[in-house]
Protein backbone atom coordinates (compact mmCIF):
# COMPACT_ATOMS: atom_id res chain seq x y z
CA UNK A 1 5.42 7.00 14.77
CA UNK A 2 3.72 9.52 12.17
CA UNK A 3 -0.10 8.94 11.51
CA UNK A 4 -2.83 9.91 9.34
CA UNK A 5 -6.08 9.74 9.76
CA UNK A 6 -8.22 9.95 6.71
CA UNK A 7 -12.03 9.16 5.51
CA UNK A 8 -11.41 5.70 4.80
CA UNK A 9 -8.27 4.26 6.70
CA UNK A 10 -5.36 5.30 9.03
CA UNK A 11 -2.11 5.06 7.85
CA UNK A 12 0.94 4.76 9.78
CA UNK A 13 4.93 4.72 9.23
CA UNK A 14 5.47 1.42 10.71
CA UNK A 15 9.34 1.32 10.43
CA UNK A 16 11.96 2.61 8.16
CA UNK A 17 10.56 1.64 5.00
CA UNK A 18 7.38 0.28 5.76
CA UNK A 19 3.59 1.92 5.58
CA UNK A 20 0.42 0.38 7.18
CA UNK A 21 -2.83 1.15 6.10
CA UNK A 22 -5.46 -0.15 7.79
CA UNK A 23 -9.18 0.82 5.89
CA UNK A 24 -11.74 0.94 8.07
CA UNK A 25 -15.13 -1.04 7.64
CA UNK A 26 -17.98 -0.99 5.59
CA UNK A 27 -16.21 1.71 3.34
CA UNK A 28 -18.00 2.42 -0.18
CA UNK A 29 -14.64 2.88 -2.04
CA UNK A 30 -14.89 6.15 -4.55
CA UNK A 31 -12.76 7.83 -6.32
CA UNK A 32 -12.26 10.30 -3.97
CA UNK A 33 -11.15 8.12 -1.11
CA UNK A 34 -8.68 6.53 -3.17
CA UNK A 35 -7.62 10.06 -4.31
CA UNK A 36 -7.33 10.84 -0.75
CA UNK A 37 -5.61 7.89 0.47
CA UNK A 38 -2.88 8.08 -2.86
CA UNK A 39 -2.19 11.61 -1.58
CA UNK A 40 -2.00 10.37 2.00
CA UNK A 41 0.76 7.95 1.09
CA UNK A 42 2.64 10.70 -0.72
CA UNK A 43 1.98 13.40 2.58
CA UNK A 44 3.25 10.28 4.81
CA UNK A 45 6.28 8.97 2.63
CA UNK A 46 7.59 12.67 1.77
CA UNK A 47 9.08 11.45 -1.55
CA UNK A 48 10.98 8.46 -0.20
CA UNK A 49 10.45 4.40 -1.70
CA UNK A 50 8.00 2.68 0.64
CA UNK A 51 6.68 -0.78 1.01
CA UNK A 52 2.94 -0.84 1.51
CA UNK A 53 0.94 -2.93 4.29
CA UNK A 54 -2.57 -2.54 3.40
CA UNK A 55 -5.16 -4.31 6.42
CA UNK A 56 -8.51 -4.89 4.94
CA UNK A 57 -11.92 -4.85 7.11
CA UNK A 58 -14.43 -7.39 7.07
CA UNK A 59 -16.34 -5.33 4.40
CA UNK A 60 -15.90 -2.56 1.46
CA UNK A 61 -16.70 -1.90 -1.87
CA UNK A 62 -15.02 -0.40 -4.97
CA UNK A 63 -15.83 0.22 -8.72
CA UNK A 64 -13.96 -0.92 -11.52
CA UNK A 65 -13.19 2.62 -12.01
CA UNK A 66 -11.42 2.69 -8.92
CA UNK A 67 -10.23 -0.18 -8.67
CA UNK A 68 -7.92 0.77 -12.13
CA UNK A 69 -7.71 4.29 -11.02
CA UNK A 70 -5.53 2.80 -8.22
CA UNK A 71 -3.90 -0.02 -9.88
CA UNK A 72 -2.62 2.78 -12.46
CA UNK A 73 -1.33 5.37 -9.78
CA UNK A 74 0.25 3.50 -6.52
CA UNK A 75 3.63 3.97 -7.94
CA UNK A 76 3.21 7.63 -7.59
CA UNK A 77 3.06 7.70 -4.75
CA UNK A 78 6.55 5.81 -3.77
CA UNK A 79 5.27 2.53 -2.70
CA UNK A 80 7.31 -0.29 -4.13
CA UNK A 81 5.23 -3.28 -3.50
CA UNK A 82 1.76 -3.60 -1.50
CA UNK A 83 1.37 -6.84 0.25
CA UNK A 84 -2.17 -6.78 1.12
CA UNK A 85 -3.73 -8.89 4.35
CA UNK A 86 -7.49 -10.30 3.91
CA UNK A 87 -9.63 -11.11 6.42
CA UNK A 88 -12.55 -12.31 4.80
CA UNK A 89 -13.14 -14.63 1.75
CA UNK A 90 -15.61 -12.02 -0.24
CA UNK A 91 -12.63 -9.45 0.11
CA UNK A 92 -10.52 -12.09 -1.14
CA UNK A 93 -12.34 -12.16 -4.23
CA UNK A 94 -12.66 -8.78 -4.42
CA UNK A 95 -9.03 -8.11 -4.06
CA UNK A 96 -7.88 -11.77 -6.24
CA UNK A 97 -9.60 -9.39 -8.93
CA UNK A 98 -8.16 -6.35 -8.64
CA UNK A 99 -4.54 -8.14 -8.97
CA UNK A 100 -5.58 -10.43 -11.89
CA UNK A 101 -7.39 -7.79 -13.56
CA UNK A 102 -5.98 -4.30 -13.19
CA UNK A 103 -2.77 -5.07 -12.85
CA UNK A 104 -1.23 -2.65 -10.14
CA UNK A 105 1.74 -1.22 -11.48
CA UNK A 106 3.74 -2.35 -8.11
CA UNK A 107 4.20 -5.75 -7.42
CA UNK A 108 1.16 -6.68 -5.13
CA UNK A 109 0.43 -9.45 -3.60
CA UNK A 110 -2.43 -11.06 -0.94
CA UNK A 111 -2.24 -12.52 2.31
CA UNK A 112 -3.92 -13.80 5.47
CA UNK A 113 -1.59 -12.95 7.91
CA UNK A 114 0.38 -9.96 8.48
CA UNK A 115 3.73 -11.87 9.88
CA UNK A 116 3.48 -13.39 6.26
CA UNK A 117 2.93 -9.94 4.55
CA UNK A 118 6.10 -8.82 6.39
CA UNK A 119 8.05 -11.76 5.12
CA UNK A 120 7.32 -11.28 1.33
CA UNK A 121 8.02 -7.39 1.85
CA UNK A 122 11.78 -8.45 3.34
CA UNK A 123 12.31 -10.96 0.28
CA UNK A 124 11.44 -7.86 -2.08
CA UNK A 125 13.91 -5.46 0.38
CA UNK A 126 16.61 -8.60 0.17
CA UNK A 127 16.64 -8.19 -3.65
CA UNK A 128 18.60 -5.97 -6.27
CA UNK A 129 14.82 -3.69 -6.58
CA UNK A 130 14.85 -3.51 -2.72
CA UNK A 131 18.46 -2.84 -2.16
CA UNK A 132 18.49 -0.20 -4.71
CA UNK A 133 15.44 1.62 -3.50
CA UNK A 134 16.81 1.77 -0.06
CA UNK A 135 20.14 3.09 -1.52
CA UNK A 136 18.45 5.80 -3.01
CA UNK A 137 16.24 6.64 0.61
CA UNK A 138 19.12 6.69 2.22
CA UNK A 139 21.37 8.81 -0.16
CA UNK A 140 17.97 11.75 0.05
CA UNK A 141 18.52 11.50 3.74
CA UNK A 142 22.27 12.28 3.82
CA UNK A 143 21.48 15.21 1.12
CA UNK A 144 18.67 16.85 3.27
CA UNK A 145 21.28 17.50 5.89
């Protein structure tokens, strides 16, 4: 399993399609960690469609300005949908926001439970967007050989 470890989080390659990221506690979120983490997806993903499973700690903060900053650049990096698990109610809030507000430019969505997380990203694989966003994965993997 490939790994990065990073400032504010360490991200993983969970399965075929699937990235955790897991950001570590009391993190002051600036634009440079979420500059760093974007380009961490895009080192860990290598150009191919991912699915994003982001594990928030107890506590962190982030500006407005980064909280658009990273609403308006996930999809550069490849993810297709972040499905985001809480574990506290302030992060909740925090996060409720971010989705309401800023608008991520991937579908994103909150949760309290990973198992949960999983299941919305496998109704997004089991549609036409997640079918044809594998396709194209796998038809880069057959060309690289």
């Amino acid at each position: 399993m490939e790994k990065i470890t990073i400032s504010c989080a360490d991200l993983s390659i969970e399965s075929e399609d699937v990235v955790k990221v897991r950001l570590f506690d009391d993190i002051d979120f600036e634009i440079k960690e979420a500059g760093e983490l974007l380009n961490a997806i895009k080192q860990l993903t290598a150009g191919k469609k991912f699915y994003l499973l982001t594990q928030t700690n107890e506590s962190f903060t982030a500006t407005s300005e980064v909280r658009e900053y990273v609403a308006e650049n996930i999809a550069s990096t490849g993810i297709i949908a972040n499905a985001i698990c809480l574990k506290s109610l302030p992060i909740r809030f925090i996060i409720n926001a971010y989705v309401k507000f800023n608008k991520p430019n991937v579908p994103t969505k909150t949760f309290n439970s990973e198992s949960t997380a999983l299941e919305w990203i496998d109704e997004i694989r089991k549609s036409n967007i997640g079918k044809e966003i594998l396709s194209q994965n796998k038809k880069s993997k057959t060309l690289m050989y």
